[in-house]
N, C-alpha and C. Protein backbone atom coordinates (compact mmCIF):
# COMPACT_ATOMS: atom_id res chain seq x y z
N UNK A 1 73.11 15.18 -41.30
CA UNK A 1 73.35 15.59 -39.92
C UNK A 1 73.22 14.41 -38.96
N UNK A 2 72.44 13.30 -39.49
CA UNK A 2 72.38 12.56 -38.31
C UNK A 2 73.36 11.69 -38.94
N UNK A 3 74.00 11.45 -39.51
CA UNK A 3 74.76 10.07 -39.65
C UNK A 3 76.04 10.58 -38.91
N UNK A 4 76.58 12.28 -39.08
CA UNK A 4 77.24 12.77 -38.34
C UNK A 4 77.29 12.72 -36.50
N UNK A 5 75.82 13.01 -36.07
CA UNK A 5 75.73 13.06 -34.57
C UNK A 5 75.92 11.15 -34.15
N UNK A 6 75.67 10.28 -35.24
CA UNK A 6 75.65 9.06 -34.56
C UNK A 6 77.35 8.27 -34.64
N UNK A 7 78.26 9.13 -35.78
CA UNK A 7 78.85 8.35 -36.02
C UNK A 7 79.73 8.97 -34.75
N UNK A 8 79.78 10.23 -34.30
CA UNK A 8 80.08 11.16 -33.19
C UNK A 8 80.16 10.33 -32.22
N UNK A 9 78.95 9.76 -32.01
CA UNK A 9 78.79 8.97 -30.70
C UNK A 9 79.82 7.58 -30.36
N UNK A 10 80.12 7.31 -31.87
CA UNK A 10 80.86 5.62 -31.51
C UNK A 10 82.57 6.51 -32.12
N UNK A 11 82.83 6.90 -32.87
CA UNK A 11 84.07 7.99 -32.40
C UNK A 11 84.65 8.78 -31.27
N UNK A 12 83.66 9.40 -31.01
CA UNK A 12 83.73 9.88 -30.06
C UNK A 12 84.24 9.16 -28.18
N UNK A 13 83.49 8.21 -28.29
CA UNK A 13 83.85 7.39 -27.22
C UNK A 13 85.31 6.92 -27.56
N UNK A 14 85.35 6.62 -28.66
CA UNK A 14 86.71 5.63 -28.70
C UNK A 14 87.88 6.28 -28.76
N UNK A 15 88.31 7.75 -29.38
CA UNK A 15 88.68 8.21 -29.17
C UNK A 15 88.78 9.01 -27.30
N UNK A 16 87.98 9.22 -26.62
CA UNK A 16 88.15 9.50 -25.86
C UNK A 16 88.52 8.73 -24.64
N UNK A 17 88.42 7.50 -24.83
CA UNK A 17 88.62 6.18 -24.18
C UNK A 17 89.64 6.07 -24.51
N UNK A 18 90.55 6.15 -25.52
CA UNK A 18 91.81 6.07 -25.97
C UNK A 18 92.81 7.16 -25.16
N UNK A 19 91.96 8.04 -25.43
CA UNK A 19 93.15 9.40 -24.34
C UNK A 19 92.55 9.14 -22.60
N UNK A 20 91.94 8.53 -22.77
CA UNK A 20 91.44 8.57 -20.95
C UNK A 20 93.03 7.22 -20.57
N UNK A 21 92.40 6.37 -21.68
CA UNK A 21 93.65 4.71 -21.51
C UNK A 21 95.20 5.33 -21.01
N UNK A 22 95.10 6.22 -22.33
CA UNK A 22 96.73 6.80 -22.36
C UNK A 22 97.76 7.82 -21.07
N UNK A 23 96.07 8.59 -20.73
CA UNK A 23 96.56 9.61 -19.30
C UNK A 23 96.61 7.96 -18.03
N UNK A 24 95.95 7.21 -18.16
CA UNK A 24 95.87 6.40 -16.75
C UNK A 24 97.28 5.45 -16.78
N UNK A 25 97.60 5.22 -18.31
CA UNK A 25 99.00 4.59 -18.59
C UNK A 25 100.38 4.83 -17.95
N UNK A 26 100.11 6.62 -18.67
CA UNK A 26 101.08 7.62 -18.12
C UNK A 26 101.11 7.92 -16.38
N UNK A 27 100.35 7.25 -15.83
CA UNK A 27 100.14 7.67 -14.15
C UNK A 27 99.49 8.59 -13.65
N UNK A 28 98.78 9.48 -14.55
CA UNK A 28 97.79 10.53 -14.37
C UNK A 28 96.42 9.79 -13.73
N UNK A 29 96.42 9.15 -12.93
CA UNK A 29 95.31 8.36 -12.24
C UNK A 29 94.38 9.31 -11.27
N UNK A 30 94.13 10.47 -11.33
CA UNK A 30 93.46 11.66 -10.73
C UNK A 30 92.22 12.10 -11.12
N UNK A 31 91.30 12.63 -11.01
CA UNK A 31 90.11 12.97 -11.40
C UNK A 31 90.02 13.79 -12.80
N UNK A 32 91.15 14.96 -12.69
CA UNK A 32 91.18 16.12 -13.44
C UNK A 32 91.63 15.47 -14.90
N UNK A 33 92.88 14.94 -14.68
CA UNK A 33 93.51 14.63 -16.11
C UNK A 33 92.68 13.66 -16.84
N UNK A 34 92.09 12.75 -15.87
CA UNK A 34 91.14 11.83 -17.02
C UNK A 34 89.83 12.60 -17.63
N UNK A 35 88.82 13.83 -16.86
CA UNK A 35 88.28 14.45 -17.09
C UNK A 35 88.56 15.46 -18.93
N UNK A 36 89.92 15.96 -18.23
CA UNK A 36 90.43 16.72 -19.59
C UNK A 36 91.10 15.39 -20.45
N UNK A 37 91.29 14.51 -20.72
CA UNK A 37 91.39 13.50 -21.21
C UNK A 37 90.38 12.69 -22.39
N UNK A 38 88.92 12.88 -21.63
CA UNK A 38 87.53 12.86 -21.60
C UNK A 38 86.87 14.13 -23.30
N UNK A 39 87.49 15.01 -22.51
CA UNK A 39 87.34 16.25 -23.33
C UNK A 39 87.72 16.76 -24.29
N UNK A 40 89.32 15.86 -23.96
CA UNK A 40 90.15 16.30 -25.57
C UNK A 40 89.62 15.55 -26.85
N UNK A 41 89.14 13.83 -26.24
CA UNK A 41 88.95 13.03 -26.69
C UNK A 41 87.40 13.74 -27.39
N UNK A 42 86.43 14.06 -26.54
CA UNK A 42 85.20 14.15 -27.35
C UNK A 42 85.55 15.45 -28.05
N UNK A 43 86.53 16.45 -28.29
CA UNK A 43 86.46 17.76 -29.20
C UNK A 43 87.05 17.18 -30.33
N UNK A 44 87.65 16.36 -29.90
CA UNK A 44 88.35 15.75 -31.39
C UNK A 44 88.19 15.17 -32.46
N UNK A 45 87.17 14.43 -31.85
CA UNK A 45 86.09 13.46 -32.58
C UNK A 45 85.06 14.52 -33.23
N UNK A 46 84.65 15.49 -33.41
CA UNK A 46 84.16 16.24 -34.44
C UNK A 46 84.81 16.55 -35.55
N UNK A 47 85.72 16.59 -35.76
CA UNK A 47 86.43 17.09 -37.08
C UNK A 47 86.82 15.56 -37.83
N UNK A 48 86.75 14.34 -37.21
CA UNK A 48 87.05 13.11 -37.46
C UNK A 48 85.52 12.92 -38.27
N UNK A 49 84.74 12.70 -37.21
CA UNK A 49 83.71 12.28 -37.38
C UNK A 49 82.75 12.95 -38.68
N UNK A 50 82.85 14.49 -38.74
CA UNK A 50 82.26 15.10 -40.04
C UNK A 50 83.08 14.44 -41.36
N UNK A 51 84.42 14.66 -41.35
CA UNK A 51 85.18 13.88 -42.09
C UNK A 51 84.96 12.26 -42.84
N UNK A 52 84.71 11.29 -42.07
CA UNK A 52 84.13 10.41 -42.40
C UNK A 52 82.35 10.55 -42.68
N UNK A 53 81.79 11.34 -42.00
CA UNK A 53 80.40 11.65 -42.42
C UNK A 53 80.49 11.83 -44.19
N UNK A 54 81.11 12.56 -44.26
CA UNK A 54 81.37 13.45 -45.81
C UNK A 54 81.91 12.40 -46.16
N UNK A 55 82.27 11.63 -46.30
CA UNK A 55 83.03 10.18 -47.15
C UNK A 55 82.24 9.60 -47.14
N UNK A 56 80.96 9.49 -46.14
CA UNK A 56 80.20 8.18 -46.89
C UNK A 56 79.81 8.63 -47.04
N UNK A 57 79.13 9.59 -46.98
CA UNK A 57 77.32 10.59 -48.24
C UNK A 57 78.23 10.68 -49.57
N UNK A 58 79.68 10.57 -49.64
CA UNK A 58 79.95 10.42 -51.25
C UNK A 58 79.92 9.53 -51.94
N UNK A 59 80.03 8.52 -50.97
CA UNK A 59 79.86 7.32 -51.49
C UNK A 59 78.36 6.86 -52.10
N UNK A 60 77.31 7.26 -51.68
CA UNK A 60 76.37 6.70 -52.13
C UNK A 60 75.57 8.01 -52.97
């Protein structure tokens, strides 16, 4: 569980930094869209992040 909540944390950002990059690219320069931007980015990063969790506890 914790290698999950930490790897969350550095996924999580980057992914969401990635869709924040992409809405400010697109001209969505507004509060809301980078917010939901923000959001898509951190829901997403859970199913990533367990994913690679479960790949390395197999590994060792």
């Amino acid at each position: 569980m914790w290698l999950f909540i930490i790897l969350h944390l550095f996924i999580g950002s980057t992914i969401a930094g990635s869709v924040v990059i992409a809405a400010l690219t697109m001209g969505y320069d507004t509060l809301v869209p980078i917010l939901v931007g923000a959001g898509i980015g951190f829901v997403a990063a859970f199913p990533v992040s367990w994913f690679v969790a479960k790949q390395l506890r197999g590994l060792s």
